[in-house]
C-alpha atoms as a PDB file:
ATOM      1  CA  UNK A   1       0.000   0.000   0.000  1.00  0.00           C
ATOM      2  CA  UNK A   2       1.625   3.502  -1.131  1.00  0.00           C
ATOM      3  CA  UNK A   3       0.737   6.909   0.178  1.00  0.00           C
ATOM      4  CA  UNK A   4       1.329   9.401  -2.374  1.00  0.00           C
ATOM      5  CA  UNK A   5       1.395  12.770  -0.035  1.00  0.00           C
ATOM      6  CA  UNK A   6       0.760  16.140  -2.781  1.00  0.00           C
ATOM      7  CA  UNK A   7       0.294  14.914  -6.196  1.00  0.00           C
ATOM      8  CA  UNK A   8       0.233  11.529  -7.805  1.00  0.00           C
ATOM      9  CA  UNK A   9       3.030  10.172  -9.806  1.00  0.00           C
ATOM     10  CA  UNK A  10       2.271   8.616 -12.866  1.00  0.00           C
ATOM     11  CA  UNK A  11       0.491   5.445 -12.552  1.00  0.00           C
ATOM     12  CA  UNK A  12       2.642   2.419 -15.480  1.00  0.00           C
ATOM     13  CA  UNK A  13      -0.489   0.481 -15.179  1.00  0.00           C
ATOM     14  CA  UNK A  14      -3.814  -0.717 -12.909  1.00  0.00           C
ATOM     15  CA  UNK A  15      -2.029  -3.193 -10.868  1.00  0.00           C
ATOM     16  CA  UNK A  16       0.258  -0.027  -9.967  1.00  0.00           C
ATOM     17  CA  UNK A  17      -3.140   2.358  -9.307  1.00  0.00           C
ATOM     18  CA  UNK A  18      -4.988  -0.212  -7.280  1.00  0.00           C
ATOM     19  CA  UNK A  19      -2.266  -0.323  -4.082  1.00  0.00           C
ATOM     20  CA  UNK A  20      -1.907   3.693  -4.538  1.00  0.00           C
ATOM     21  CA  UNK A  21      -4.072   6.414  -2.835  1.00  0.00           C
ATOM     22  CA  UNK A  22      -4.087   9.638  -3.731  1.00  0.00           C
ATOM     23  CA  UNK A  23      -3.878  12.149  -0.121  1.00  0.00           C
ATOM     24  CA  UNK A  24      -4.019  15.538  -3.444  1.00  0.00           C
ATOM     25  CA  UNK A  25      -7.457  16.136  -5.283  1.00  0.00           C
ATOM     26  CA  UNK A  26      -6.843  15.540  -9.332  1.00  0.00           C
ATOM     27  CA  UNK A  27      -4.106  17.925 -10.336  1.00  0.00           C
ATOM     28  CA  UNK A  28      -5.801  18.351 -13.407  1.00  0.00           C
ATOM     29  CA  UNK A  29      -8.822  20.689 -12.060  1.00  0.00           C
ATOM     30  CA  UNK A  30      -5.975  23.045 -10.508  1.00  0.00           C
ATOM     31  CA  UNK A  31      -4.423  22.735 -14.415  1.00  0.00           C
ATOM     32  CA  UNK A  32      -7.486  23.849 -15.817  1.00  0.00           C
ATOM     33  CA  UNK A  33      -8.410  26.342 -12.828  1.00  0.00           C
ATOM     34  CA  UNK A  34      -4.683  28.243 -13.143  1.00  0.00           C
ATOM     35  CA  UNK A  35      -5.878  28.397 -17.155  1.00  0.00           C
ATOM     36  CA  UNK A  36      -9.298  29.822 -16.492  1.00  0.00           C
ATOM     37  CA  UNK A  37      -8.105  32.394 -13.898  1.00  0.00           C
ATOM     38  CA  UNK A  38      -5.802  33.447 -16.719  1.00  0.00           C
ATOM     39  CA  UNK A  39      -7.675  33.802 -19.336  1.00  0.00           C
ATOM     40  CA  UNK A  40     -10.583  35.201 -17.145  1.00  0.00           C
ATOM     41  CA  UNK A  41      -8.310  38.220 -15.857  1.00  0.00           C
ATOM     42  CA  UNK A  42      -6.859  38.574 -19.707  1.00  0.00           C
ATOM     43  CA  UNK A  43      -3.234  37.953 -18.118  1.00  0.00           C
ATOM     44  CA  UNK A  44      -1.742  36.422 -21.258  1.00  0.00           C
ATOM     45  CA  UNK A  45       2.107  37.552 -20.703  1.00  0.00           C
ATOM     46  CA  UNK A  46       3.219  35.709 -17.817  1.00  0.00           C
ATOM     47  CA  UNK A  47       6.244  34.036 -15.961  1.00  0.00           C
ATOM     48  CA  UNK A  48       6.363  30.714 -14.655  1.00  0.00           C
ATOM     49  CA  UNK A  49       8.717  29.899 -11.646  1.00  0.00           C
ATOM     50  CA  UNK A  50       8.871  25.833 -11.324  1.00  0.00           C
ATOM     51  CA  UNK A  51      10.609  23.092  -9.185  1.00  0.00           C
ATOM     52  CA  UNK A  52      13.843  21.832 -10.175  1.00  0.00           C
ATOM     53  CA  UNK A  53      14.229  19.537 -13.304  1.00  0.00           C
ATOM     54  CA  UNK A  54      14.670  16.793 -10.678  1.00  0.00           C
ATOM     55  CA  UNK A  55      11.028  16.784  -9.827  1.00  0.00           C
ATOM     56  CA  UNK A  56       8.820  14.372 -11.449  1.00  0.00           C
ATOM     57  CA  UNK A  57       5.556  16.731 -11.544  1.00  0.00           C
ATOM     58  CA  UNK A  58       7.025  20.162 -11.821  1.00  0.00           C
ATOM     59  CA  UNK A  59       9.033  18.617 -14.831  1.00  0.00           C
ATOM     60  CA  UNK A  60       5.344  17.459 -16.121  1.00  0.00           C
ATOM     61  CA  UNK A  61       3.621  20.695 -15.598  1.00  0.00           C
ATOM     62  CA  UNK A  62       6.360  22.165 -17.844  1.00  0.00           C
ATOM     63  CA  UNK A  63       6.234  19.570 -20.700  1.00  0.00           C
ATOM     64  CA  UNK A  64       2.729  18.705 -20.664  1.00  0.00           C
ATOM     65  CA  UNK A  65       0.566  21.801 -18.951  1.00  0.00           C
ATOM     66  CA  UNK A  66       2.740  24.761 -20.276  1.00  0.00           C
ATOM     67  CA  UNK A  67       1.993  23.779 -23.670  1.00  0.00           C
ATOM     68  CA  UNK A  68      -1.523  23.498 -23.383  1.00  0.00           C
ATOM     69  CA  UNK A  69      -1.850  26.937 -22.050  1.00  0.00           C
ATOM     70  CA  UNK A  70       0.135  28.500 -25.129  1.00  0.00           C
ATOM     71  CA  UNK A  71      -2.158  26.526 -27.536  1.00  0.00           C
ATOM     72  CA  UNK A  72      -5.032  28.984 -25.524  1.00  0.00           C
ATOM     73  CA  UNK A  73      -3.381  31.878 -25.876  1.00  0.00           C
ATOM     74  CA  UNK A  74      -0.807  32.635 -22.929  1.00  0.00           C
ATOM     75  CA  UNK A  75       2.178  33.653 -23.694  1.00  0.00           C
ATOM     76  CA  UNK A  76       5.054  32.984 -21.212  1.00  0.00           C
ATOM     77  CA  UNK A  77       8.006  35.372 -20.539  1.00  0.00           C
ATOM     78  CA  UNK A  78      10.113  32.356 -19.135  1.00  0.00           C
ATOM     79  CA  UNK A  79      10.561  29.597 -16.970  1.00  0.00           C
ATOM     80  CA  UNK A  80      12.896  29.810 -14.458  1.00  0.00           C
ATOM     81  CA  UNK A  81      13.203  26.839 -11.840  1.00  0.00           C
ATOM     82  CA  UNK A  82      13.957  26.856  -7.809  1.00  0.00           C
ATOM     83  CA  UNK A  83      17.095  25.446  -6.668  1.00  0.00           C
ATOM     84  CA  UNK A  84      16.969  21.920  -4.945  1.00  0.00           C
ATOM     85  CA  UNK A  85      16.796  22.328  -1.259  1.00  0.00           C
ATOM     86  CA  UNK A  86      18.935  19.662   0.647  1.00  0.00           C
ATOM     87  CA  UNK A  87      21.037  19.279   3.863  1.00  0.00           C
ATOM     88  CA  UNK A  88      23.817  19.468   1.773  1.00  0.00           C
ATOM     89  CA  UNK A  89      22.878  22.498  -0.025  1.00  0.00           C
ATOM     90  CA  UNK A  90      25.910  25.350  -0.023  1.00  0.00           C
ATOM     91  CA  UNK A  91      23.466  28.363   1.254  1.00  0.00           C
ATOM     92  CA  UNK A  92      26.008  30.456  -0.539  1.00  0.00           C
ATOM     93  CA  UNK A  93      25.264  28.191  -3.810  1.00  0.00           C
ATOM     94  CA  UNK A  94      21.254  28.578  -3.262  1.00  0.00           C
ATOM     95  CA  UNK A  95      21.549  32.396  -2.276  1.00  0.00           C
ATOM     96  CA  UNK A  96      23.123  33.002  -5.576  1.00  0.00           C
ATOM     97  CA  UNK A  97      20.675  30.978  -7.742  1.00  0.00           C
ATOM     98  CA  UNK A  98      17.708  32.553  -5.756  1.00  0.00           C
ATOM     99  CA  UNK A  99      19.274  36.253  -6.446  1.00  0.00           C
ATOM    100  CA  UNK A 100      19.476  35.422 -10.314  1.00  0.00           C
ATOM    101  CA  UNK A 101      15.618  34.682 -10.598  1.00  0.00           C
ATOM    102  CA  UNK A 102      14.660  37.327  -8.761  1.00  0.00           C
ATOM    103  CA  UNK A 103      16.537  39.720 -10.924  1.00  0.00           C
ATOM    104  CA  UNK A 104      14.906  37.802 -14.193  1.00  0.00           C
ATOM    105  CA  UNK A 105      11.264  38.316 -11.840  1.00  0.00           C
ATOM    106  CA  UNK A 106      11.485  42.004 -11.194  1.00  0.00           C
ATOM    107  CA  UNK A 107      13.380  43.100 -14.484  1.00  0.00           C
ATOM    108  CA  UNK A 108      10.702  40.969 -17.136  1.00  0.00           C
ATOM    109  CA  UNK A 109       7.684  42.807 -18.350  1.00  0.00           C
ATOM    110  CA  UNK A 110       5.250  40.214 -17.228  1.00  0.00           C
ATOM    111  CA  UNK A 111       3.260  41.282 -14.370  1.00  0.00           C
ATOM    112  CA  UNK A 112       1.358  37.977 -13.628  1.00  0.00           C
ATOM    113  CA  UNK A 113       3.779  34.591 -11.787  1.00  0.00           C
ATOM    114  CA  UNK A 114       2.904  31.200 -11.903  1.00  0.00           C
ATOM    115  CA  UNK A 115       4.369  29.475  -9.166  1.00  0.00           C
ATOM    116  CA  UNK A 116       4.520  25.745  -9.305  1.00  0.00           C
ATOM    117  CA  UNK A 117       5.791  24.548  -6.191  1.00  0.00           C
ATOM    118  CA  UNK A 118       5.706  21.946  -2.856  1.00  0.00           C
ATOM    119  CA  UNK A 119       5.924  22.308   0.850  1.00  0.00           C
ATOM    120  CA  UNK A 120       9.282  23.578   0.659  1.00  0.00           C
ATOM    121  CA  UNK A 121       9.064  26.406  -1.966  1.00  0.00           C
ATOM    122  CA  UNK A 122       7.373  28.983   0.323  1.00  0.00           C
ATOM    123  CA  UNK A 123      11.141  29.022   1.940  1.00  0.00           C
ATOM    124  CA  UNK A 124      12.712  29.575  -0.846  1.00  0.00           C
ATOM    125  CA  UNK A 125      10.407  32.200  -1.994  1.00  0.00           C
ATOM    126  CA  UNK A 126      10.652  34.708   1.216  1.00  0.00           C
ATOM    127  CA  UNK A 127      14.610  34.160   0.647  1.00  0.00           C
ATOM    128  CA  UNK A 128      14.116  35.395  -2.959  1.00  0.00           C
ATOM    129  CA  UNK A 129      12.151  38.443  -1.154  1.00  0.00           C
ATOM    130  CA  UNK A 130      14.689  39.349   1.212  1.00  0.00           C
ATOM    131  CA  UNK A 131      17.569  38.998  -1.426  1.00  0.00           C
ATOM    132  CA  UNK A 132      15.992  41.079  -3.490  1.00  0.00           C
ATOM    133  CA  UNK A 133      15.072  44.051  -1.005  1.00  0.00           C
ATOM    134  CA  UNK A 134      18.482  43.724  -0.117  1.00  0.00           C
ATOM    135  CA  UNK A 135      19.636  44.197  -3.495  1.00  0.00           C
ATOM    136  CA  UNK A 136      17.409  47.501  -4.174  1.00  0.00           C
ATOM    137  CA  UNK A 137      14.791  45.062  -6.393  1.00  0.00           C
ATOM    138  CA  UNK A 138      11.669  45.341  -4.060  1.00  0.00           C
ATOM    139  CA  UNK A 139       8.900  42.935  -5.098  1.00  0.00           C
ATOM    140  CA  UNK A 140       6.526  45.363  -2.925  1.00  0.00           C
ATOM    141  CA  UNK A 141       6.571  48.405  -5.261  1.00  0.00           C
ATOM    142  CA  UNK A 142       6.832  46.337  -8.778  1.00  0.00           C
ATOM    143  CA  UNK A 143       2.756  45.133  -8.468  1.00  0.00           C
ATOM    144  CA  UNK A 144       3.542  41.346  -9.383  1.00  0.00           C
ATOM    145  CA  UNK A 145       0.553  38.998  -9.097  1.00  0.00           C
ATOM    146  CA  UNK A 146       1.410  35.876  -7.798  1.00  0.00           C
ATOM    147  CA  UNK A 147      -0.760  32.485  -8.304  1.00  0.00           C
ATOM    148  CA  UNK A 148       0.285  29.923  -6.282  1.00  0.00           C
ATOM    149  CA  UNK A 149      -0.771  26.219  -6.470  1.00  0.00           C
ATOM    150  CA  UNK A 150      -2.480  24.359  -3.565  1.00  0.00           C
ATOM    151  CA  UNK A 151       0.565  21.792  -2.842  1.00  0.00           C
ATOM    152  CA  UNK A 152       2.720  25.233  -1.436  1.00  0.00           C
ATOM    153  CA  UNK A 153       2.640  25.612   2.184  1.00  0.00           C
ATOM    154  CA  UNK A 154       2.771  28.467   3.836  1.00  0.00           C
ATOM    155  CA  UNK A 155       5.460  27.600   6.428  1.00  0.00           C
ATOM    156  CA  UNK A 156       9.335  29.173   7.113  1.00  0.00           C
ATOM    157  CA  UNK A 157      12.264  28.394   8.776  1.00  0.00           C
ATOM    158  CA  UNK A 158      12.366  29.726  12.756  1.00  0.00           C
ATOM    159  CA  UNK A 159      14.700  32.221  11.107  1.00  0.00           C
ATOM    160  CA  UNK A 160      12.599  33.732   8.833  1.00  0.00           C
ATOM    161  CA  UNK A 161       9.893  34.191  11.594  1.00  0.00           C
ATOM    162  CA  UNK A 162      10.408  38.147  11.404  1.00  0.00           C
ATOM    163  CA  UNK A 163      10.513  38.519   7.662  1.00  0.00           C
ATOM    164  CA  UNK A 164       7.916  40.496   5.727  1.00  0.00           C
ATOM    165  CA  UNK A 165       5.606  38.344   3.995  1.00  0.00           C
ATOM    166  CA  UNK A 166       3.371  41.761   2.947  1.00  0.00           C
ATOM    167  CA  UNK A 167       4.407  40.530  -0.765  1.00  0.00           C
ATOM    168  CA  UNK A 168       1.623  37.452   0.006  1.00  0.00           C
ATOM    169  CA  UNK A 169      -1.293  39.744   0.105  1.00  0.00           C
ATOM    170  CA  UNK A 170      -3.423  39.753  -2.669  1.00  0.00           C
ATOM    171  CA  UNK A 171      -1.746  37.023  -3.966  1.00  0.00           C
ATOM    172  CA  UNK A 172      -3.873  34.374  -5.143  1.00  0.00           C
ATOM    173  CA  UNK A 173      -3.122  30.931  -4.128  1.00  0.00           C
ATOM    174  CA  UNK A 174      -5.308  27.246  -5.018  1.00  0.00           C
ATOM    175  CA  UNK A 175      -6.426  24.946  -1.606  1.00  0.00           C
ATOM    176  CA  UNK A 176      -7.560  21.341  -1.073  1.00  0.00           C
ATOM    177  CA  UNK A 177     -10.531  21.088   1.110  1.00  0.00           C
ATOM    178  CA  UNK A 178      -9.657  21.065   4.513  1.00  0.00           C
ATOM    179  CA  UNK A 179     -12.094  21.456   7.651  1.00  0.00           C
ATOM    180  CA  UNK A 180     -11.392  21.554  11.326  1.00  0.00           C
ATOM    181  CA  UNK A 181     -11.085  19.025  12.835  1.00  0.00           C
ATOM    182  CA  UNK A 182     -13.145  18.055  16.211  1.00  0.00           C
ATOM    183  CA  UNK A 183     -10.131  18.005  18.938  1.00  0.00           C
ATOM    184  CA  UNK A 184      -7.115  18.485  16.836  1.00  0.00           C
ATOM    185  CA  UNK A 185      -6.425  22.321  18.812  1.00  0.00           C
ATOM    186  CA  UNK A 186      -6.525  20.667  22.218  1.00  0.00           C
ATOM    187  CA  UNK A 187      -4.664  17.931  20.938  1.00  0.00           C
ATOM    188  CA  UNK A 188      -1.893  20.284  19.844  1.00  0.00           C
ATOM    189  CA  UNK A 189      -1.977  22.174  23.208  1.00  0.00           C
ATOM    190  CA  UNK A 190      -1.890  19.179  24.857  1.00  0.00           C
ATOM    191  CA  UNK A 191       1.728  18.089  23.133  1.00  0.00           C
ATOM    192  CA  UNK A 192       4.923  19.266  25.337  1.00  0.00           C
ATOM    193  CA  UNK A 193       8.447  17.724  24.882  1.00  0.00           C
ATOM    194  CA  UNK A 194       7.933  16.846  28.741  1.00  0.00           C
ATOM    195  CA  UNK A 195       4.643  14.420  28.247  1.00  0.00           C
ATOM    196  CA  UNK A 196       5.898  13.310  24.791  1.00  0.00           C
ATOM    197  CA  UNK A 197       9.033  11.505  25.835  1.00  0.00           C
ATOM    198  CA  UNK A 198       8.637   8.923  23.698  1.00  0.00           C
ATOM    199  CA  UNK A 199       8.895  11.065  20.515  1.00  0.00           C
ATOM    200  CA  UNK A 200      12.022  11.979  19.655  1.00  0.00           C
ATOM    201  CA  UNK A 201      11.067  14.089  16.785  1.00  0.00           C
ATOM    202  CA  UNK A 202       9.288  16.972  18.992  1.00  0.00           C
ATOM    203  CA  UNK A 203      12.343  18.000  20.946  1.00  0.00           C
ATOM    204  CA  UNK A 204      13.888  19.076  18.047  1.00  0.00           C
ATOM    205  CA  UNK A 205      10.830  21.079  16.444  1.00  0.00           C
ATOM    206  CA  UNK A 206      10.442  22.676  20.095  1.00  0.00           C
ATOM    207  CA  UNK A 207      13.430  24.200  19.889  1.00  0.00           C
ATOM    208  CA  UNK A 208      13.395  25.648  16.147  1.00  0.00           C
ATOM    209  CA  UNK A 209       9.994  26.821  16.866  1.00  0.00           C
ATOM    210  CA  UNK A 210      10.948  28.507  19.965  1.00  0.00           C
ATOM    211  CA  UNK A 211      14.508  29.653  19.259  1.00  0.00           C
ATOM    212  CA  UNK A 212      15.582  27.815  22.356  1.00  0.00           C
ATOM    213  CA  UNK A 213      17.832  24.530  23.556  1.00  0.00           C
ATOM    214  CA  UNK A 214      17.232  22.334  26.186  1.00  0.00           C
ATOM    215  CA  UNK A 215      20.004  21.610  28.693  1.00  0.00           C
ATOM    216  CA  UNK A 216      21.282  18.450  28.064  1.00  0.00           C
ATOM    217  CA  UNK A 217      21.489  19.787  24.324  1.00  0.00           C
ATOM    218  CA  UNK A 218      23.302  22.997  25.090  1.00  0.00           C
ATOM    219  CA  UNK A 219      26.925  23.646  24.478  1.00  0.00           C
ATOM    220  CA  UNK A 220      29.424  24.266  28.097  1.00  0.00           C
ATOM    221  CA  UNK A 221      28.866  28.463  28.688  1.00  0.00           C
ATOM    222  CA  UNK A 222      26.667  29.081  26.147  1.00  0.00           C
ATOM    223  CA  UNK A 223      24.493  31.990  25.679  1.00  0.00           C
ATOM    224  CA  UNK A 224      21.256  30.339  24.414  1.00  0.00           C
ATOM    225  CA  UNK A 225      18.094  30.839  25.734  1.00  0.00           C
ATOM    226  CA  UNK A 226      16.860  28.070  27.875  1.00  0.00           C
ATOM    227  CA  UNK A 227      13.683  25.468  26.677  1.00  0.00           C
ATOM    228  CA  UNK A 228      11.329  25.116  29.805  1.00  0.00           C
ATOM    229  CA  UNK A 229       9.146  22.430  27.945  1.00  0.00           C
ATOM    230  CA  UNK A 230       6.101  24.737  28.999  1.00  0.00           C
ATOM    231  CA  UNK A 231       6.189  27.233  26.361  1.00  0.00           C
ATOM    232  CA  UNK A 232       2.768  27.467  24.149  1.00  0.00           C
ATOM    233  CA  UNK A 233       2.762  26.269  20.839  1.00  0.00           C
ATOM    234  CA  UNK A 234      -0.415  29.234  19.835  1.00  0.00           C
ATOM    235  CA  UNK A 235       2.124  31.829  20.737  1.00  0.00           C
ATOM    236  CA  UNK A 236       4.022  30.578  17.336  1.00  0.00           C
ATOM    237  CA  UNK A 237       3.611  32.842  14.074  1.00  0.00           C
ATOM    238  CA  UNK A 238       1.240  31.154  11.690  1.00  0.00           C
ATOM    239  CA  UNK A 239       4.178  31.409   9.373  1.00  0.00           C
ATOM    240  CA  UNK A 240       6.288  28.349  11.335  1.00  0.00           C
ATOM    241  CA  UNK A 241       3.208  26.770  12.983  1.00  0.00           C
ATOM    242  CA  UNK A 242      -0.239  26.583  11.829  1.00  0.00           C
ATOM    243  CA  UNK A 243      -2.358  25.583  14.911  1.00  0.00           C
ATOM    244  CA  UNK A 244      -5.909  25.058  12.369  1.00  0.00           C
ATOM    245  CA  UNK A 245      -6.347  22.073  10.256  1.00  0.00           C
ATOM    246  CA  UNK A 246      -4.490  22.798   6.798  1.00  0.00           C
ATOM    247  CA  UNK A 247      -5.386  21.480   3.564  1.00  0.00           C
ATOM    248  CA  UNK A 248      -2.066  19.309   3.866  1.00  0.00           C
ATOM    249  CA  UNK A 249      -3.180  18.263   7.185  1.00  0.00           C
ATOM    250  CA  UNK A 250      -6.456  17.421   6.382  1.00  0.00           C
ATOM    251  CA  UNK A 251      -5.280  15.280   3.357  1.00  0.00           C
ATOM    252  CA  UNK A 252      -3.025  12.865   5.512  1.00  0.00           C
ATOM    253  CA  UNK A 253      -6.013  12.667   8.038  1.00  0.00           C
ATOM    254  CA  UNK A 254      -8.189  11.420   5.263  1.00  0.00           C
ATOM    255  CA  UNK A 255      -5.151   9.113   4.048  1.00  0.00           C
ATOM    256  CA  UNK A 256      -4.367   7.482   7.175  1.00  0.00           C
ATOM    257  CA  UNK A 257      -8.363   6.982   8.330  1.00  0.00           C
ATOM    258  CA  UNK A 258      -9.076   5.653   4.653  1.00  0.00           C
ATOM    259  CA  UNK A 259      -6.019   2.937   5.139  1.00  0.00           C
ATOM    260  CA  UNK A 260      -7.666   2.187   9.038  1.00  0.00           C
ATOM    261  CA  UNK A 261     -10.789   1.466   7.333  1.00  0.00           C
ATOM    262  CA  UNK A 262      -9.504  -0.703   4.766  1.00  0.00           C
ATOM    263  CA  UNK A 263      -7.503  -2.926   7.771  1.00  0.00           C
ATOM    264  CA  UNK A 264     -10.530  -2.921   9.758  1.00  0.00           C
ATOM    265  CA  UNK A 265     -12.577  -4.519   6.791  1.00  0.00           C
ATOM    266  CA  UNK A 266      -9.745  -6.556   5.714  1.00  0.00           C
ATOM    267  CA  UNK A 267     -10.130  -8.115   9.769  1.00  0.00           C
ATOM    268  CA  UNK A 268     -13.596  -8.727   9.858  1.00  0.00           C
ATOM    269  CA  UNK A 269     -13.470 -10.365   6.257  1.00  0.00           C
ATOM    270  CA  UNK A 270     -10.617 -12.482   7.309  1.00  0.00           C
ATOM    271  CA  UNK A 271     -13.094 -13.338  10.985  1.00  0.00           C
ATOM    272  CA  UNK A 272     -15.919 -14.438   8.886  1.00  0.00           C
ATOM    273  CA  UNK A 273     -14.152 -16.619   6.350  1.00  0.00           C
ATOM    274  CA  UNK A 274     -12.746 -18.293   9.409  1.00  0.00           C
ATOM    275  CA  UNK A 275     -15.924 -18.510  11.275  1.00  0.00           C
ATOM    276  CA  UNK A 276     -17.201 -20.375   8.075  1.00  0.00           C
ATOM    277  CA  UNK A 277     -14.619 -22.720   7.657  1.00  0.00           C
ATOM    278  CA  UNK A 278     -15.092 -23.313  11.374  1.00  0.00           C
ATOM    279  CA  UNK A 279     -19.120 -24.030  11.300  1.00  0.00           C
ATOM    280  CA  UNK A 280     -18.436 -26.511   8.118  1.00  0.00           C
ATOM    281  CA  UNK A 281     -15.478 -28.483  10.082  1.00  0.00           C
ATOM    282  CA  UNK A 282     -18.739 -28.343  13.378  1.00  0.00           C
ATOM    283  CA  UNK A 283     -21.009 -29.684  10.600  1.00  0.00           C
ATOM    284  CA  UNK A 284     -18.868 -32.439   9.288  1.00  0.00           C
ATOM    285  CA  UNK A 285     -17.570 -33.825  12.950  1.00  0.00           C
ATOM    286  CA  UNK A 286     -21.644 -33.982  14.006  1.00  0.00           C
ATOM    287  CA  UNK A 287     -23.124 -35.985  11.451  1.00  0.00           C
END
């Protein structure tokens, strides 16, 4: 059984499809949506910033969705891809990369940006903002309309907590469904690296999100400021934490209670073809 978390890879054949599920609506509505908007609006001179070549679906919106736009009429300035983010990446490296497209961005005629991106790209994209205010190319006072599609998170590093994201608004941006979910605040409030002991990934988000260490993780005579383990996980900016139920969120919720469904049916099919092979063994040892 294979989770496919954001959009689905393409399927070689059925026996493929049937042991896949899907956690991203049809990709293809947000295709034809983007197209709509554009034409709607009249914005047919655009740019299109797009995941690395190394991505199997930003690579296929560029071969296969770009072209069916032009054949309605867009035009596209260019196509300029985000760097890959790793651990290894040189920030120097990415910095530089990230400066170049936002120089191609501010200086190109086309007043309307595609962004095709994941989780991630929201990072990169405030970096691009600050690089570019740095280097006297504001994105603020050059009235660029950014779509954004629905597999972007809104999310940052702890570092860019303080940045200005004022470039967001008005910017247009596709969601999946999501809806709140009964519990899921309290639940969150509830979680504390103190009662969570067990999980060794929270420690570590605790103290990105907070800017803080915990002793036993802190450096002889260090400066840092201390993790109590009772800090409140509402006080975060939206930006690094969202405390509602996100689209993203929402998705894997669906995912995981679709897959406990399918065990639980998978059990009680297995109970009754053993309760029947059980009655016919009763039936054959009575008479």
């Amino acid at each position: 059984m294979k989770l496919t978390y954001g959009c689905a890879p393409v399927m070689i054949n059925r026996a493929q499809a049937a042991f896949s599920y899907q956690t991203f609506p049809n990709e293809a509505l947000q295709h034809d949506g983007i197209l709509q908007l554009l034409m709607y609006f009249r914005w047919t001179w655009i740019g299109v910033i797009s995941q690395n070549e190394f991505n199997e679906f930003a690579e296929r919106f560029v071969q296969n969705v770009l072209p069916m736009f032009i054949q309605s009429g867009i035009c596209i300035a260019f196509i300029e891809r985000f760097p890959m983010i790793s651990f290894s990446t040189q920030i120097t490296e990415m910095e530089n990369n990230v400066a170049n497209i936002g120089s191609i961005i501010m200086r190109s005629s086309a007043n309307v940006m595609v962004v095709y991106g994941e989780i991630v790209t929201m990072i990169v994209l405030r970096i691009l903002l600050d690089i570019s205010d740095f280097d006297g190319l504001s994105m603020k006072t050059k009235g660029k309309v950014w779509i954004l599609t629905a597999q972007m998170a809104f999310t940052s590093l702890p570092f860019q907590r303080n940045m200005d994201i004022h470039f967001l608004h008005g910017a247009l941006s596709f969601a999946s469904h999501s809806k709140e979910l009964f519990g899921f605040q309290k639940f969150l409030q509830m979680r504390n690296p103190t009662s969570e002991k067990e999980d060794g990934f929270i420690m570590d988000f605790w103290q990105q999100a907070f800017n803080c260490l915990f002793p036993k993780t802190m450096a002889d005579n260090t400066n840092e400021r201390i993790c109590t383990g009772e800090e409140k996980l509402e006080s975060v900016p939206g930006s690094v934490f969202e405390m509602s139920t996100t689209g993203h969120s929402y998705s894997i919720y669906n995912a995981v209670y679709a897959v406990v469904h399918a065990l639980d049916a998978m059990h009680l099919s297995h109970l009754k073809h053993e309760s029947k092979v059980l009655l016919n063994q009763l039936w054959q040892v009575t008479f």
